[in-house]
Protein backbone atom coordinates (compact mmCIF):
# COMPACT_ATOMS: atom_id res chain seq x y z
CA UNK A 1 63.49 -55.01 -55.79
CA UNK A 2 65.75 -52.47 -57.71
CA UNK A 3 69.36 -53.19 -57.15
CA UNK A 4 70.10 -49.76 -57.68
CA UNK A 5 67.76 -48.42 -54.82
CA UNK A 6 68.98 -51.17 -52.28
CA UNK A 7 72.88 -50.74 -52.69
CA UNK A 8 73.54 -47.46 -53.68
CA UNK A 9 71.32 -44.09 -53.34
CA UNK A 10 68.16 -43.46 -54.40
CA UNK A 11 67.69 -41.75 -57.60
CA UNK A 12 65.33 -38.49 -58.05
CA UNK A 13 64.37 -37.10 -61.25
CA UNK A 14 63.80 -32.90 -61.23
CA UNK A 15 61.10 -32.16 -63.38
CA UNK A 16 61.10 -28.41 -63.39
CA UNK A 17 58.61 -25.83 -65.99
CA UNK A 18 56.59 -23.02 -66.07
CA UNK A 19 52.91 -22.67 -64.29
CA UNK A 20 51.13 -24.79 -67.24
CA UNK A 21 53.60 -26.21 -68.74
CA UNK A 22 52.29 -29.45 -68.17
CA UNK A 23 54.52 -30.56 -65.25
CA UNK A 24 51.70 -32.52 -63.02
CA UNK A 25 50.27 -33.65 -65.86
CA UNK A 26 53.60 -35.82 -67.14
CA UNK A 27 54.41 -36.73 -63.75
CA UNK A 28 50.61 -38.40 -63.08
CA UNK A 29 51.28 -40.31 -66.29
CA UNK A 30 54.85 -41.38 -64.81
CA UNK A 31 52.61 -43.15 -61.56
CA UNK A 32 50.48 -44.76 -63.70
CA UNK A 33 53.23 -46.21 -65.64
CA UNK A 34 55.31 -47.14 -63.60
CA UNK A 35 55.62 -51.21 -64.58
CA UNK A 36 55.95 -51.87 -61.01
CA UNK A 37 58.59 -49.70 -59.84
CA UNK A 38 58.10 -48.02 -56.11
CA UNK A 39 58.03 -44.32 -56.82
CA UNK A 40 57.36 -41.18 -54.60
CA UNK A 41 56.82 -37.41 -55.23
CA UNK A 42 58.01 -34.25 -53.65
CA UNK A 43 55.78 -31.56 -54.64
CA UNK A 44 56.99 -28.51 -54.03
CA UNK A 45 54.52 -25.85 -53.69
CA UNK A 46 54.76 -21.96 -53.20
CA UNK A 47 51.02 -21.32 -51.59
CA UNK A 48 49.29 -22.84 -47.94
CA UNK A 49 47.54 -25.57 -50.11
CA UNK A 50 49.44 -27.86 -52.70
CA UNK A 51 47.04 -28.08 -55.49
CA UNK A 52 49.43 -30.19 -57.57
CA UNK A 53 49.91 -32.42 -54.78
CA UNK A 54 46.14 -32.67 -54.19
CA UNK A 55 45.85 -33.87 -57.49
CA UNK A 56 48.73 -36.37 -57.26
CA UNK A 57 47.41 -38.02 -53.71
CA UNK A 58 43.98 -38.68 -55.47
CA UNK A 59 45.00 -40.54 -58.28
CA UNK A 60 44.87 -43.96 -56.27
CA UNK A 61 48.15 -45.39 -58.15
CA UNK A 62 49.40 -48.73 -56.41
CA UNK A 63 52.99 -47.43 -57.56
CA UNK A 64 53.05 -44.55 -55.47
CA UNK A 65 50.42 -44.23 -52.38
CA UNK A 66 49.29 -40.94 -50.94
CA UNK A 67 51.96 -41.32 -48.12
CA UNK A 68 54.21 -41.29 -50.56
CA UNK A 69 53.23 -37.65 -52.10
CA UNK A 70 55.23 -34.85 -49.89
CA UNK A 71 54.20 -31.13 -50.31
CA UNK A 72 57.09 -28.38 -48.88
CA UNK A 73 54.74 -25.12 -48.90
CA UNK A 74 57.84 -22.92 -50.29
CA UNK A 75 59.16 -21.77 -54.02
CA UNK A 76 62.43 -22.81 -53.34
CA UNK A 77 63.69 -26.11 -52.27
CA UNK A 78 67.08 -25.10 -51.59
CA UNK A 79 66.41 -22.25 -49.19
CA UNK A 80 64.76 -24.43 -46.90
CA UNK A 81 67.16 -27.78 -47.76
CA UNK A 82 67.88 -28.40 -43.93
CA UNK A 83 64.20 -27.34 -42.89
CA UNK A 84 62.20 -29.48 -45.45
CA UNK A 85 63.87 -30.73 -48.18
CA UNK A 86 66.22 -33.20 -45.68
CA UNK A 87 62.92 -34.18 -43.67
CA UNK A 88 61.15 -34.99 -46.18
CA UNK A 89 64.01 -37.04 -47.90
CA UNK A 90 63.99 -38.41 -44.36
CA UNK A 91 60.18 -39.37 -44.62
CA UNK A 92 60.63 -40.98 -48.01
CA UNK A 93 63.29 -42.85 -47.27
CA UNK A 94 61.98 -44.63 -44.35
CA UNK A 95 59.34 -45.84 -46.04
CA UNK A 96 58.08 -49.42 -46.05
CA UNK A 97 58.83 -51.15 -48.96
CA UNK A 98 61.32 -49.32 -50.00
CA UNK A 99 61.33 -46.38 -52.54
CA UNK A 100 63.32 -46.83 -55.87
CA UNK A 101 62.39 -43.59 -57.40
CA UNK A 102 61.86 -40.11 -56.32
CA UNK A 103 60.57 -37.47 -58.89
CA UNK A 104 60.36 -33.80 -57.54
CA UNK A 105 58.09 -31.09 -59.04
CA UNK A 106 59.86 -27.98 -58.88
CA UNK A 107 57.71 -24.30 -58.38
CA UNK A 108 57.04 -23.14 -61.62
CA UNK A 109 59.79 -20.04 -60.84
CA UNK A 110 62.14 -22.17 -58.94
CA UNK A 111 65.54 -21.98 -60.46
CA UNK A 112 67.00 -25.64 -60.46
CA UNK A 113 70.52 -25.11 -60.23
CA UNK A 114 70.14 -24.44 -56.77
CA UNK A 115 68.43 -27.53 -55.77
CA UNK A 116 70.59 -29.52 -57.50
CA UNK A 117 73.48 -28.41 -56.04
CA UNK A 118 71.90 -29.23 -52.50
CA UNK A 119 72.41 -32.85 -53.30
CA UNK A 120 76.01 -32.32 -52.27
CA UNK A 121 75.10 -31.79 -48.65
CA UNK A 122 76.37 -34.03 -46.46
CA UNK A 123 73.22 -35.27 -44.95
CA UNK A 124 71.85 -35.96 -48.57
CA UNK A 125 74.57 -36.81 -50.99
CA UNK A 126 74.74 -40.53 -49.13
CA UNK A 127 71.40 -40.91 -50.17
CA UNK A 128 70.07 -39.85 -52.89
CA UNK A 129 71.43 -38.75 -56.45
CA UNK A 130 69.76 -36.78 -59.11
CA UNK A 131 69.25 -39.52 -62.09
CA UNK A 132 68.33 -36.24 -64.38
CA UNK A 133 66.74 -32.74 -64.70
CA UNK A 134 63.60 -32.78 -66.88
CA UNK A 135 62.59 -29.62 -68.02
CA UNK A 136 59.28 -29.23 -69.33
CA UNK A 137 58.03 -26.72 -71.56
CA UNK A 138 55.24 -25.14 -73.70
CA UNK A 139 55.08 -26.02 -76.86
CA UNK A 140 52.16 -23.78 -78.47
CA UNK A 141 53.12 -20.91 -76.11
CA UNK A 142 57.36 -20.96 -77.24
CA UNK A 143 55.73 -21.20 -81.42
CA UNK A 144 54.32 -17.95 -80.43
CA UNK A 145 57.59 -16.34 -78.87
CA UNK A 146 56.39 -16.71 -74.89
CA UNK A 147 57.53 -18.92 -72.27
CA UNK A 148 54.07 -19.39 -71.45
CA UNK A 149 51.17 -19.60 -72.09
CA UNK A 150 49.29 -17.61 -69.52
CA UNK A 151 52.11 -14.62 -68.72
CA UNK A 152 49.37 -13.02 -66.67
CA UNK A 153 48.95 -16.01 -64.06
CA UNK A 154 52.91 -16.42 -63.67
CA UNK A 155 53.38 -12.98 -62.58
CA UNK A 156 50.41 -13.53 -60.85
CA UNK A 157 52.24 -16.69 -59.27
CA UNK A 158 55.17 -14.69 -58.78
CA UNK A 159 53.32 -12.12 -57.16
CA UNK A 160 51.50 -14.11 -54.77
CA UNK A 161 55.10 -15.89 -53.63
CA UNK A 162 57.21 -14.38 -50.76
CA UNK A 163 59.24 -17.13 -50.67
CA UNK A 164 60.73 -16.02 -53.97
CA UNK A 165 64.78 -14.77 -53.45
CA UNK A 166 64.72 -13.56 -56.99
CA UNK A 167 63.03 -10.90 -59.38
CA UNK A 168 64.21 -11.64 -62.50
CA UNK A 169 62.67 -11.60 -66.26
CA UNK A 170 61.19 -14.43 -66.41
CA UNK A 171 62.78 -15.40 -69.98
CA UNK A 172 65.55 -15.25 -67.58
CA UNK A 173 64.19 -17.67 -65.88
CA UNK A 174 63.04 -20.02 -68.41
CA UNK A 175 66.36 -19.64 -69.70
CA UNK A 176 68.06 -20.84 -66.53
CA UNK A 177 66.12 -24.27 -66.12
CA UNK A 178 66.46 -25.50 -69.84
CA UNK A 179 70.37 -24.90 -69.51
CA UNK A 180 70.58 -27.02 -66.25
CA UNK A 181 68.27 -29.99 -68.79
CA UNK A 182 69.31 -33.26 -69.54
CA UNK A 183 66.45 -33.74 -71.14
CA UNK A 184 63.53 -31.32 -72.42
CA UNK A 185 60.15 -32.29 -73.03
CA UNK A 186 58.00 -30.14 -75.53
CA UNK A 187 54.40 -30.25 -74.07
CA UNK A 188 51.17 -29.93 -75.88
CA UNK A 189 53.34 -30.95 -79.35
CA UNK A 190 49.64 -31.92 -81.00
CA UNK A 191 48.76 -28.97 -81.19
CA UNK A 192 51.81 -27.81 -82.97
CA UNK A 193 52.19 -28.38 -86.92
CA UNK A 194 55.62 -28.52 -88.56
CA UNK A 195 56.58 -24.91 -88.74
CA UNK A 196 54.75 -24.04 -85.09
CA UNK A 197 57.25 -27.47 -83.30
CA UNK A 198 60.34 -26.34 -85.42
CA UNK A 199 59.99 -22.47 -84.07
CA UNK A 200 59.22 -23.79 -80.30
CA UNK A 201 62.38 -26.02 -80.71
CA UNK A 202 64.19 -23.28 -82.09
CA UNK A 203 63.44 -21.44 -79.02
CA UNK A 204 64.75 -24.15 -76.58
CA UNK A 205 67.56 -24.96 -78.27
CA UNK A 206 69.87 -21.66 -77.99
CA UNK A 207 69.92 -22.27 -74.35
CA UNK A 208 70.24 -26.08 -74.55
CA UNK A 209 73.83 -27.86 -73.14
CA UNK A 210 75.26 -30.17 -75.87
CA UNK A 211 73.13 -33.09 -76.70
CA UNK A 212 70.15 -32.26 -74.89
CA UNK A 213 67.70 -34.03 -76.80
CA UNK A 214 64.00 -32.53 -76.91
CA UNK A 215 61.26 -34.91 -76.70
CA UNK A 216 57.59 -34.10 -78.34
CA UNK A 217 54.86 -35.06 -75.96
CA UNK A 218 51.53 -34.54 -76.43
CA UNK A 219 49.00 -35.03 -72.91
CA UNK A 220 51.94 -35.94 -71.02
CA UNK A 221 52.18 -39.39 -72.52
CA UNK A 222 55.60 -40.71 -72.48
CA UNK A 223 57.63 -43.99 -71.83
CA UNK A 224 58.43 -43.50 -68.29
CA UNK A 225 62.22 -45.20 -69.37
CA UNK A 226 62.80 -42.24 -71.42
CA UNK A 227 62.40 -39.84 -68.29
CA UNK A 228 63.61 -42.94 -65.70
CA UNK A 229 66.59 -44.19 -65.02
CA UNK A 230 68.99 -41.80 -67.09
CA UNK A 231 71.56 -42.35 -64.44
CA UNK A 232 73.60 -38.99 -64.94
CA UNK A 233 74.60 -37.74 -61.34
CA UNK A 234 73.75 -34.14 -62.17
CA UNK A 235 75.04 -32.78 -59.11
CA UNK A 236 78.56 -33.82 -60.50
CA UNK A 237 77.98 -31.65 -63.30
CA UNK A 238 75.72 -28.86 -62.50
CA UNK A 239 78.87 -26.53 -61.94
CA UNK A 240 79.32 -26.58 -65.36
CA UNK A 241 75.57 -25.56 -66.23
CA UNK A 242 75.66 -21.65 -66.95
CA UNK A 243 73.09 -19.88 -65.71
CA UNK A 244 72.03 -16.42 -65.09
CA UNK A 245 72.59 -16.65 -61.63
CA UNK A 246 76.38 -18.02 -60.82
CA UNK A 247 77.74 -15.30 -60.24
CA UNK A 248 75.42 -14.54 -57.13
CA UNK A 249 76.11 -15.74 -53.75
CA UNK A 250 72.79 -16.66 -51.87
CA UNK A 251 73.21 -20.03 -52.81
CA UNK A 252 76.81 -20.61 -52.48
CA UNK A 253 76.93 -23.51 -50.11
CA UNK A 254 80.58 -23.25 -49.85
CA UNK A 255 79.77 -20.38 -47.51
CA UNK A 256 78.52 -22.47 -45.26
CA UNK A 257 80.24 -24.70 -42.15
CA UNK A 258 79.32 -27.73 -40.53
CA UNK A 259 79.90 -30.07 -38.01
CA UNK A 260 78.89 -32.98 -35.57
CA UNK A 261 79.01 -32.20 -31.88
CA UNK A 262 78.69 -35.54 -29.55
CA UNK A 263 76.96 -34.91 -25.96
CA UNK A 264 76.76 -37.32 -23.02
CA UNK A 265 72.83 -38.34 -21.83
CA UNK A 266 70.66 -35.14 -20.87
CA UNK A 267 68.66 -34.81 -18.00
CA UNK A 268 66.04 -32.14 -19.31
CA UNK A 269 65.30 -31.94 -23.11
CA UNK A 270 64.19 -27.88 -22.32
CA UNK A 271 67.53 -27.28 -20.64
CA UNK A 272 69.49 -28.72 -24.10
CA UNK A 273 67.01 -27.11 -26.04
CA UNK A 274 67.63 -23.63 -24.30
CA UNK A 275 71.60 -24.09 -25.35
CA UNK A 276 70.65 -24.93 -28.52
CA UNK A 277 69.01 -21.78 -28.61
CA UNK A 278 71.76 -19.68 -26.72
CA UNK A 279 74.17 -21.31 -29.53
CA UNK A 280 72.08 -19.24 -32.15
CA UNK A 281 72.07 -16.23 -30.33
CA UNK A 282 75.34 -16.14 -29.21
CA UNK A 283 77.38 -18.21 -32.29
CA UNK A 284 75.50 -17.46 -34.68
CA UNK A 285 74.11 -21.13 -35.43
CA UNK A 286 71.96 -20.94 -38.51
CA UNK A 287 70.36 -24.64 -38.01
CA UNK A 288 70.60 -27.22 -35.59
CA UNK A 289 69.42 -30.49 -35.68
CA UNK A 290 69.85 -33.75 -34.27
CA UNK A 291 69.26 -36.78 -32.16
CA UNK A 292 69.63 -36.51 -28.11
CA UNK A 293 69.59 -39.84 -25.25
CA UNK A 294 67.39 -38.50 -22.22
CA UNK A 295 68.50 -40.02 -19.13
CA UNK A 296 65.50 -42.67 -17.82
CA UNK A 297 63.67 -42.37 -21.30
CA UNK A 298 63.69 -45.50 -24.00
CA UNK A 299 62.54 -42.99 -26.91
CA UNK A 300 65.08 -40.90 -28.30
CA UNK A 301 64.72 -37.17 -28.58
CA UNK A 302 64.51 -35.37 -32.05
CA UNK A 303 65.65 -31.83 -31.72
CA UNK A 304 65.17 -28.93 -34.81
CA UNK A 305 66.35 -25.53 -34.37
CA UNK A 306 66.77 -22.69 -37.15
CA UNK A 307 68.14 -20.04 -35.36
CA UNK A 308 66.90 -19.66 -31.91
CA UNK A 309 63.26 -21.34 -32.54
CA UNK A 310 63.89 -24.53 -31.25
CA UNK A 311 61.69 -27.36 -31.21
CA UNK A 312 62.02 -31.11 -29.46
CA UNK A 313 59.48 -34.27 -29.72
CA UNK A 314 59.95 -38.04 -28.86
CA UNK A 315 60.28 -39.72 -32.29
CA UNK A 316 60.70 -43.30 -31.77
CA UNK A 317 62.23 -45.83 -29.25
CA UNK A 318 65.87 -46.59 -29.22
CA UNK A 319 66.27 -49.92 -31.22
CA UNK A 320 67.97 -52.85 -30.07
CA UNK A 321 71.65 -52.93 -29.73
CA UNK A 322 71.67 -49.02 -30.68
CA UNK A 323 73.95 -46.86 -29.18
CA UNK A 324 72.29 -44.70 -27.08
CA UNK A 325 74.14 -41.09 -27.60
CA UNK A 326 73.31 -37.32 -28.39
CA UNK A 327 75.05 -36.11 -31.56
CA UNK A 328 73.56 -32.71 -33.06
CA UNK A 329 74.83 -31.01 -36.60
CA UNK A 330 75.32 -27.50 -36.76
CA UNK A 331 75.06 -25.04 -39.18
CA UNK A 332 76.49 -21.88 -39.87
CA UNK A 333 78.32 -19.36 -42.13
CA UNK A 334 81.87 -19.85 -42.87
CA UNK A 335 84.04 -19.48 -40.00
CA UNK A 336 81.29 -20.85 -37.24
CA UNK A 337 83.76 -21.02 -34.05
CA UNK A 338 83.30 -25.16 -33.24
CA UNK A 339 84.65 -24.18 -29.55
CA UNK A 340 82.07 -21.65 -28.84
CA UNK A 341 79.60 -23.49 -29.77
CA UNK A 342 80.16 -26.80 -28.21
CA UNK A 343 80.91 -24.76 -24.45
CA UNK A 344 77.52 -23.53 -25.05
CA UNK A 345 75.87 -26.95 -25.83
CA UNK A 346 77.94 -28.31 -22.74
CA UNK A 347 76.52 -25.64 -20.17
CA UNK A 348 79.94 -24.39 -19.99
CA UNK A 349 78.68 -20.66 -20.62
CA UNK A 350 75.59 -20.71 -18.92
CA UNK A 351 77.67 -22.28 -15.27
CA UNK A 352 80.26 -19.33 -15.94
CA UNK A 353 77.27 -16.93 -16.46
């Protein structure tokens, strides 16, 4: 077993592209490459149905079973980090052997910075570090001065995706996720003579951080080591990645507060869960989420709240030895008043109500 996935955290490669750019396509040929190496995939999809991730569950690799592929139904990762990005890191995680490797497919408008930055959260920077961003682009469509290939289906894509927190051009766009690269792969390169791969290059490279090397690839054939195992850290350096967007604020995690608040046993998981749900109303508690001891009960209590929708479920029993407690995180905008919100977890408001 990998050294580095059973001592240290788990490293994920971003592989983030255009609708077409052949993102699926060098990922599939990562699984079936993968020399023996546990792997798993985060798809993440902007539609009801994960297409890409259909297509990655049926290719019956050893290296990376279909429990192994998880779809998040949402264009943007980091929006919903403590919804489904940290569950499904969760899910991964726990899995039996353990995972070395996790590659995540970026939506084709996602802007990467973002997500990368998430890896600084507290609940995931233990865990997990970005081993590189992979950006993959089109060759034939960049030789003819597009991003794409099909412009009509990516504003069709961008159409079709509410989840979407920005409108911008999407050279823009394209522009944003080959600066946050550490590595660029040029797809479709046979079809490209000299003159058509030196203009595509040409077009990458203006936006390209220093030494950024661009990699021809033709069907998505590549040595897995060249996209594996560049052991960078990203998140440690995306800061200095200039993008389009760092002067906005909707993903300034700074903005953010957070903290642990410890409970004694509960009596009635609805009761806790109504708090939880006062807290969000009342102090403005973006996300909850946590672990809770019910009095009489050996399982132990997985509670989920964003905002005041709060939901509770029995997830497994309390090992062993384990310390039976109730500890829930809570999230909120800068300047979340701790004290309020802990009276109301406590029952302290509702008894003075």
């Amino acid at each position: 077993m990998s050294q580095q996935a059973t001592v240290s955290r788990v490293p994920c490669t971003v592989v983030t592209g255009f609708l077409g750019a052949g993102k699926t396509t060098l990922i599939r040929n990562i699984l079936e490459n993968a020399g023996g190496r546990r792997l798993a995939v985060i798809v993440n999809e902007f539609g009801d149905v994960g297409i890409d991730g259909d297509i990655l569950k049926g290719c019956g690799v050893e290296a990376c079973p279909e429990e192994n592929v998880v779809e998040l139904a949402n264009g943007c990762i980091c929006c919903t980090v403590a919804d489904d990005f940290v569950p499904a890191l969760d899910q991964i995680l726990s899995r039996e052997p353990k995972v070395e490797h996790i590659l995540i497919e970026t939506s084709g408008l996602a802007l990467p910075k973002p997500l990368v930055q998430a890896f600084a959260w507290p609940a995931i920077k233990g865990r997990v570090t970005v081993d590189g961003v992979v950006a993959v682009v089109d060759g034939p469509a960049l030789a003819e001065g597009q991003v794409a290939s099909d412009m009509d289906a990516l504003a069709a894509q961008r159409a079709a995706d509410d989840s979407l927190d920005h409108d911008d051009p999407v050279e823009e766009v394209f522009e944003d996720q080959v600066a946050c690269a550490d590595l660029v792969i040029l797809s479709k390169s046979d079809l490209l003579d000299d003159d058509a791969k030196a203009r595509a290059t040409a077009q990458v490279s203006e936006h390209l951080g220093e030494a950024v090397k661009i990699v021809p690839v033709s069907h998505g054939k590549v040595d897995p080591a060249v996209l594996l195992g560049l052991g960078i850290g990203t998140e440690n350096d995306i800061e200095n990645r200039k993008t389009h967007h760092d002067d906005e604020l909707d993903h300034e995690h700074d903005d953010f507060d957070s903290f642990v608040v410890e409970l004694p046993a509960v009596a009635n998981p609805d009761e806790l869960a109504a708090r939880v749900a006062q807290a969000a109303r009342e102090a403005d508690v973006l996300r909850m989420k946590g672990f809770v001891a019910v009095e009489g009960k050996p399982m132990r209590l997985l509670v989920q709240a964003v905002g005041p929708r709060v939901t509770h479920a029995y997830d497994r029993a309390w090992n062993a030895g384990e310390e039976k407690r109730t500890r829930l995180v809570a999230i909120g905008l800068k300047g979340l008043d701790r004290a309020k919100v802990e009276s109301i977890l406590q029952g302290e408001k509702a008894q003075a109500a």
